[in-house]
PDB file of N, CA and C in Angstrom:
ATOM      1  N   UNK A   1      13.922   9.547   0.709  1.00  0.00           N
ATOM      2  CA  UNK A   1      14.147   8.188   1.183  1.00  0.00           C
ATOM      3  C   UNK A   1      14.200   7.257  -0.027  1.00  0.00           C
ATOM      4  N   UNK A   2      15.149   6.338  -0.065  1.00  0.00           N
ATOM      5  CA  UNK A   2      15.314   5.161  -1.036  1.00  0.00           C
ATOM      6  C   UNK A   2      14.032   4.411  -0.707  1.00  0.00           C
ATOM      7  N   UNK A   3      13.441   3.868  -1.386  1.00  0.00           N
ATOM      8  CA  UNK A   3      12.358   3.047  -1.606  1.00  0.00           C
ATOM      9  C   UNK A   3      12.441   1.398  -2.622  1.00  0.00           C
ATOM     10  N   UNK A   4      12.867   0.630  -1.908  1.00  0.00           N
ATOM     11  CA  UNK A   4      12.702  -0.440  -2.205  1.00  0.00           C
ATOM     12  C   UNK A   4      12.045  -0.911  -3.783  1.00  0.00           C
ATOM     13  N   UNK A   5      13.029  -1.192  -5.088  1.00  0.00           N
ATOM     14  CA  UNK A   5      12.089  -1.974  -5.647  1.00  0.00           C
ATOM     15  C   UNK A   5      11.756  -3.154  -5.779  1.00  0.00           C
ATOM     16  N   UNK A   6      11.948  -4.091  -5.201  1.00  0.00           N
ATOM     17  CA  UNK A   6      10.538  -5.290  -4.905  1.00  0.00           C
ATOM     18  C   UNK A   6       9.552  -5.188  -4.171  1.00  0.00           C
ATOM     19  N   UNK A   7       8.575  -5.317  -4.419  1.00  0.00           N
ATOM     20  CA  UNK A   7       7.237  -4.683  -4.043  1.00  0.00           C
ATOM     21  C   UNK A   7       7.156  -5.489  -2.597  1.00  0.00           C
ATOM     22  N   UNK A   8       7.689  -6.609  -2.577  1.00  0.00           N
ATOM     23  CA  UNK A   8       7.242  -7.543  -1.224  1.00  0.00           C
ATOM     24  C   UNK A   8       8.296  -6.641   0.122  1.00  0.00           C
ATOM     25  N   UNK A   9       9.739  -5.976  -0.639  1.00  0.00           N
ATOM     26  CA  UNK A   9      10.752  -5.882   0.527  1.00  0.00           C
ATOM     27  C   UNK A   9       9.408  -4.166   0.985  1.00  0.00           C
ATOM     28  N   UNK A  10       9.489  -3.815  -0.316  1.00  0.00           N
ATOM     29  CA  UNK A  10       8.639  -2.181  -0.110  1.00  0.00           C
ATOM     30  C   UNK A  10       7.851  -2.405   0.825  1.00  0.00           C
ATOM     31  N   UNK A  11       6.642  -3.561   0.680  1.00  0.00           N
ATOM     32  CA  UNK A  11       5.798  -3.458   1.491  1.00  0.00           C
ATOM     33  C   UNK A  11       6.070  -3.438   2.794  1.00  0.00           C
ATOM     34  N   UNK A  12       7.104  -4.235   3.170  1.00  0.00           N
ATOM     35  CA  UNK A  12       7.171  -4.489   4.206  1.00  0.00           C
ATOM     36  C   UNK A  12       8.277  -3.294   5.321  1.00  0.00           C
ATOM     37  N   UNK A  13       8.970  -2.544   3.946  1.00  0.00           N
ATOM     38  CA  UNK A  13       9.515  -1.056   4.849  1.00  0.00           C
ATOM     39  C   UNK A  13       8.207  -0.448   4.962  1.00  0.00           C
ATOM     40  N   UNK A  14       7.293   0.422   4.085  1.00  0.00           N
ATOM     41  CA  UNK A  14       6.032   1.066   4.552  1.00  0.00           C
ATOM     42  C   UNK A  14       5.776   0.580   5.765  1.00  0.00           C
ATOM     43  N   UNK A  15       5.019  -0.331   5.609  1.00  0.00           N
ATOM     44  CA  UNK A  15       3.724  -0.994   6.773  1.00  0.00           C
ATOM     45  C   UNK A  15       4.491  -1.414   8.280  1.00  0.00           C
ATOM     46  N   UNK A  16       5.924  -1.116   8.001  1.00  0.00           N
ATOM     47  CA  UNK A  16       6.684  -1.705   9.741  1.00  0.00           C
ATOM     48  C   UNK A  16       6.806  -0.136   9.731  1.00  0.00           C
ATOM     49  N   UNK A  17       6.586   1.075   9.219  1.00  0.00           N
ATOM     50  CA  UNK A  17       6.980   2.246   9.426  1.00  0.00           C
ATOM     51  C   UNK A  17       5.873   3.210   9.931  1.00  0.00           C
ATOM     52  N   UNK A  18       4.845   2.753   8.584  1.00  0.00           N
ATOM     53  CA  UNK A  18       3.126   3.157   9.334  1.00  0.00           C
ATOM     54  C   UNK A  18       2.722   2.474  10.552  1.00  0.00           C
ATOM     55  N   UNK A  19       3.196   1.011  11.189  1.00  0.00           N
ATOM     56  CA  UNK A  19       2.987   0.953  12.166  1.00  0.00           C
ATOM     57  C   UNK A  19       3.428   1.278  13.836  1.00  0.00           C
ATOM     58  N   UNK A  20       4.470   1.805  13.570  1.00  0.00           N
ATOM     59  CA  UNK A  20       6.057   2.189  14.278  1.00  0.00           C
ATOM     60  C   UNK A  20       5.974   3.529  14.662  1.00  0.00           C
ATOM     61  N   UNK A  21       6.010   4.268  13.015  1.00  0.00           N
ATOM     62  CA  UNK A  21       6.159   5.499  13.115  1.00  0.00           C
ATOM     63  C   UNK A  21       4.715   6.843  12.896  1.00  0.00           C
ATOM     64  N   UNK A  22       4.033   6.035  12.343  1.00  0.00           N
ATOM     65  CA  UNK A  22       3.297   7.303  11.348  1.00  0.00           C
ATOM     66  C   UNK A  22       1.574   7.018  11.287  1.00  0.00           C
ATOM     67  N   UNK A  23       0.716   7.903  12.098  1.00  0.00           N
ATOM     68  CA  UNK A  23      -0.762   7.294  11.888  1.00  0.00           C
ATOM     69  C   UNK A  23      -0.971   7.560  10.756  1.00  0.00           C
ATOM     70  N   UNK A  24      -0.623   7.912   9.555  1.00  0.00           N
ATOM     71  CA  UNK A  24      -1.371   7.217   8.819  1.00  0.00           C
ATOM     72  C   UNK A  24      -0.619   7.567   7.189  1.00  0.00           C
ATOM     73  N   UNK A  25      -1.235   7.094   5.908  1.00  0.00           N
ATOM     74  CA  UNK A  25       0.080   7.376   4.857  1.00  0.00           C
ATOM     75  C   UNK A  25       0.655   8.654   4.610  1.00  0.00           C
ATOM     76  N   UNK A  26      -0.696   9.764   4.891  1.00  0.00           N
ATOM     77  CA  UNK A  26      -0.170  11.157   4.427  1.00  0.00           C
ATOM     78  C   UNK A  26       0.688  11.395   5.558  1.00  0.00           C
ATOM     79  N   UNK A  27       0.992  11.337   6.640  1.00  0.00           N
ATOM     80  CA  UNK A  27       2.289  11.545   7.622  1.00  0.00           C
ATOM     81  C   UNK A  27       3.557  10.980   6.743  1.00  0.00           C
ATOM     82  N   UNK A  28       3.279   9.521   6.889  1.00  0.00           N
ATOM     83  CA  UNK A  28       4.793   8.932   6.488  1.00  0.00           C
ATOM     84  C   UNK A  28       5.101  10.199   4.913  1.00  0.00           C
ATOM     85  N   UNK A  29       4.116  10.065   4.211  1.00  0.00           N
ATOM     86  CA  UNK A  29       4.039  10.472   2.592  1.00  0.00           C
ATOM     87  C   UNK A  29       5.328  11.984   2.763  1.00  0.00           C
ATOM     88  N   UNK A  30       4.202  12.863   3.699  1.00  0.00           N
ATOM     89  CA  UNK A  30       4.944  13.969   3.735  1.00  0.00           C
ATOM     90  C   UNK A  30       6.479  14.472   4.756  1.00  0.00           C
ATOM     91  N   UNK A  31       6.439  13.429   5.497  1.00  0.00           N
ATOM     92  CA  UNK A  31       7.661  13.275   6.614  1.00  0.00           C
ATOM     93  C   UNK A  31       8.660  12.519   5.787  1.00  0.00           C
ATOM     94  N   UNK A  32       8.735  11.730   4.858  1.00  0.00           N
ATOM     95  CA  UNK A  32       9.631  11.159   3.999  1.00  0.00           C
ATOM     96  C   UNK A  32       9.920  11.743   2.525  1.00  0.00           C
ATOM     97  N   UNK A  33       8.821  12.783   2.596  1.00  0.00           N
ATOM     98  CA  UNK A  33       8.967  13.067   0.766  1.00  0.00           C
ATOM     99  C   UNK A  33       8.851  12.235  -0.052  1.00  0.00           C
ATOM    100  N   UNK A  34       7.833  11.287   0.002  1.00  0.00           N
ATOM    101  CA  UNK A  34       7.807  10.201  -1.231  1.00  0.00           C
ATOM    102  C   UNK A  34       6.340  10.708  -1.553  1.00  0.00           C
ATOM    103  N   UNK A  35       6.137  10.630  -2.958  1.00  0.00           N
ATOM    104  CA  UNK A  35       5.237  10.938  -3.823  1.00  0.00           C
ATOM    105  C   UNK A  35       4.151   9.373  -3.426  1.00  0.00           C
ATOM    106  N   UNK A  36       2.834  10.455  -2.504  1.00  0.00           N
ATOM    107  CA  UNK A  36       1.981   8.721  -2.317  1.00  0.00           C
ATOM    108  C   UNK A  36       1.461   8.691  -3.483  1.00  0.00           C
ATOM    109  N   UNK A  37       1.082   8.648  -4.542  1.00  0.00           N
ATOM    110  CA  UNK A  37       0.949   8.385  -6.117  1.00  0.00           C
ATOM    111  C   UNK A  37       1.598   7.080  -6.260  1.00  0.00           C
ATOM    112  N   UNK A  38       3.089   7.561  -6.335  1.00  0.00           N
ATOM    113  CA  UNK A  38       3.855   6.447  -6.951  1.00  0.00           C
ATOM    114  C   UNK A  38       4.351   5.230  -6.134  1.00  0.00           C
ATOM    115  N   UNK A  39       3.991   5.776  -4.814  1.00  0.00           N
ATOM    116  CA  UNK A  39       4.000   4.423  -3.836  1.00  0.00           C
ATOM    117  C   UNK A  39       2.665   3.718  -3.850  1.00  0.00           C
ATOM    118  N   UNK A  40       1.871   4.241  -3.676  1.00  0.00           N
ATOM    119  CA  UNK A  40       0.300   3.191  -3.954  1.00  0.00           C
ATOM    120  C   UNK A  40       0.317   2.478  -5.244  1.00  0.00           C
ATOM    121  N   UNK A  41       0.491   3.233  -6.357  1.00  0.00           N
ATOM    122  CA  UNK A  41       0.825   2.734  -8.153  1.00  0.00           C
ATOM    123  C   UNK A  41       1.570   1.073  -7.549  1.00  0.00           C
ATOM    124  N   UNK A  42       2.714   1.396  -7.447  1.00  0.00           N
ATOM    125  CA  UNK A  42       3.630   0.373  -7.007  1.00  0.00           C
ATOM    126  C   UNK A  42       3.294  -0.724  -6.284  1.00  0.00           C
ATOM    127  N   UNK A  43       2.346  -0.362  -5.374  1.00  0.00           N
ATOM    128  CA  UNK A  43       2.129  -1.538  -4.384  1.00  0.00           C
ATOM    129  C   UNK A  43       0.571  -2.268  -4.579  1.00  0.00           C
ATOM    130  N   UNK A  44      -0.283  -1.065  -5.676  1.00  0.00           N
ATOM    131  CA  UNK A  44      -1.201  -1.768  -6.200  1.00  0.00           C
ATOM    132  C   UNK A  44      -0.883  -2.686  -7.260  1.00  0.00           C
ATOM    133  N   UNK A  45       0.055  -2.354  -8.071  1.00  0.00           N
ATOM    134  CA  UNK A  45       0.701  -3.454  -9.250  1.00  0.00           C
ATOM    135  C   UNK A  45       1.233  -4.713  -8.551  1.00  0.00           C
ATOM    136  N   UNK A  46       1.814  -4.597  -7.426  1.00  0.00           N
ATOM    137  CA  UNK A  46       1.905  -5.903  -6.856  1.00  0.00           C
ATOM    138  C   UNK A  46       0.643  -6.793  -6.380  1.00  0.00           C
ATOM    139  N   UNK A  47      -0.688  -6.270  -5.972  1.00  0.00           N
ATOM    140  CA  UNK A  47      -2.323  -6.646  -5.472  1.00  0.00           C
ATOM    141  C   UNK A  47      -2.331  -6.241  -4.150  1.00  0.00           C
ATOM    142  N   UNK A  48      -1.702  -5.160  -3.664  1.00  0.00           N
ATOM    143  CA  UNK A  48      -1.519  -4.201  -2.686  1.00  0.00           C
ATOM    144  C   UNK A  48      -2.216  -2.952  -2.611  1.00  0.00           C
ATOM    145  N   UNK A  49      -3.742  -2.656  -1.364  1.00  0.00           N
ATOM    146  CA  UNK A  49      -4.100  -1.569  -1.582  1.00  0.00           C
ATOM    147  C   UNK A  49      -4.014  -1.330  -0.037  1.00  0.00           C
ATOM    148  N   UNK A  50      -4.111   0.328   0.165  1.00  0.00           N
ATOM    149  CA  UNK A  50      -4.339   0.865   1.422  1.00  0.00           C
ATOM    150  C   UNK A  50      -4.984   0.986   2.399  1.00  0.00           C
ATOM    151  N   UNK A  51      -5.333   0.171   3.437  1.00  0.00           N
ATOM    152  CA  UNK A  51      -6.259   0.463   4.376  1.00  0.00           C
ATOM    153  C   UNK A  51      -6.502   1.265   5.461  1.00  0.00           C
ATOM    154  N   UNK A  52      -7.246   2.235   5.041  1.00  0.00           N
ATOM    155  CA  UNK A  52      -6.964   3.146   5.992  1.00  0.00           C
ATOM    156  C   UNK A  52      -7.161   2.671   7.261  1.00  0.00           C
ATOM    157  N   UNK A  53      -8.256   1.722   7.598  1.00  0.00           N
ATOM    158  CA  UNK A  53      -9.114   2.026   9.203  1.00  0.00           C
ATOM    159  C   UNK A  53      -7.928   0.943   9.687  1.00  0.00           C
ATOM    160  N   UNK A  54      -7.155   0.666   9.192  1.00  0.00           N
ATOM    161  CA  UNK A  54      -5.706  -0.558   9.533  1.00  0.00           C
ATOM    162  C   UNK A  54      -4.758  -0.113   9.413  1.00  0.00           C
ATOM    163  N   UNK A  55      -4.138   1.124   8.788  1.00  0.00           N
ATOM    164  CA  UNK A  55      -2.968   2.008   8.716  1.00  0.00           C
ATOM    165  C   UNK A  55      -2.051   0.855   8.357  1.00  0.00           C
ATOM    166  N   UNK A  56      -2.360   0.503   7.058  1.00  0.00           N
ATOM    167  CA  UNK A  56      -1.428  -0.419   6.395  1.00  0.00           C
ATOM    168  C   UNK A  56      -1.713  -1.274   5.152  1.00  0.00           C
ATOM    169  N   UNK A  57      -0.743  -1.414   4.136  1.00  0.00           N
ATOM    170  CA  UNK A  57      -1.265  -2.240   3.099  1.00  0.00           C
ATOM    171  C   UNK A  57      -1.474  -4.109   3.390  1.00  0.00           C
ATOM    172  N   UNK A  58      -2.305  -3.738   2.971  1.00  0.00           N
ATOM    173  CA  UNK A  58      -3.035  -5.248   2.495  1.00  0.00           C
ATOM    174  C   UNK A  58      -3.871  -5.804   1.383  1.00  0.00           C
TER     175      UNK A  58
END
């Protein structure tokens, strides 16, 4: 999957996808093939971290 680089458009494909599609990141992670490494990296450099018990960044 193409992955967005501006961190604001990114965030907002993830988190409408974890909420839509996927309980939780390791689903989306491994159903899309994106390395969750380099998607968390990314969205923590923006002041973006993962919440799990919310299945979504904030």
């Amino acid at each position: 999957m193409y992955l967005p680089s501006d961190p604001n458009i990114l965030l907002s494909v993830i988190n409408t996808k974890l909420r839509d599609e996927y309980s939780s990141l390791d689903d989306l992670c491994d159903s899309l093939d994106i390395e969750k490494d380099r998607l968390t990296d990314d969205l923590k450099s923006a002041g973006y971290k993962y919440n799990e018990a919310l299945n979504q960044f904030v």
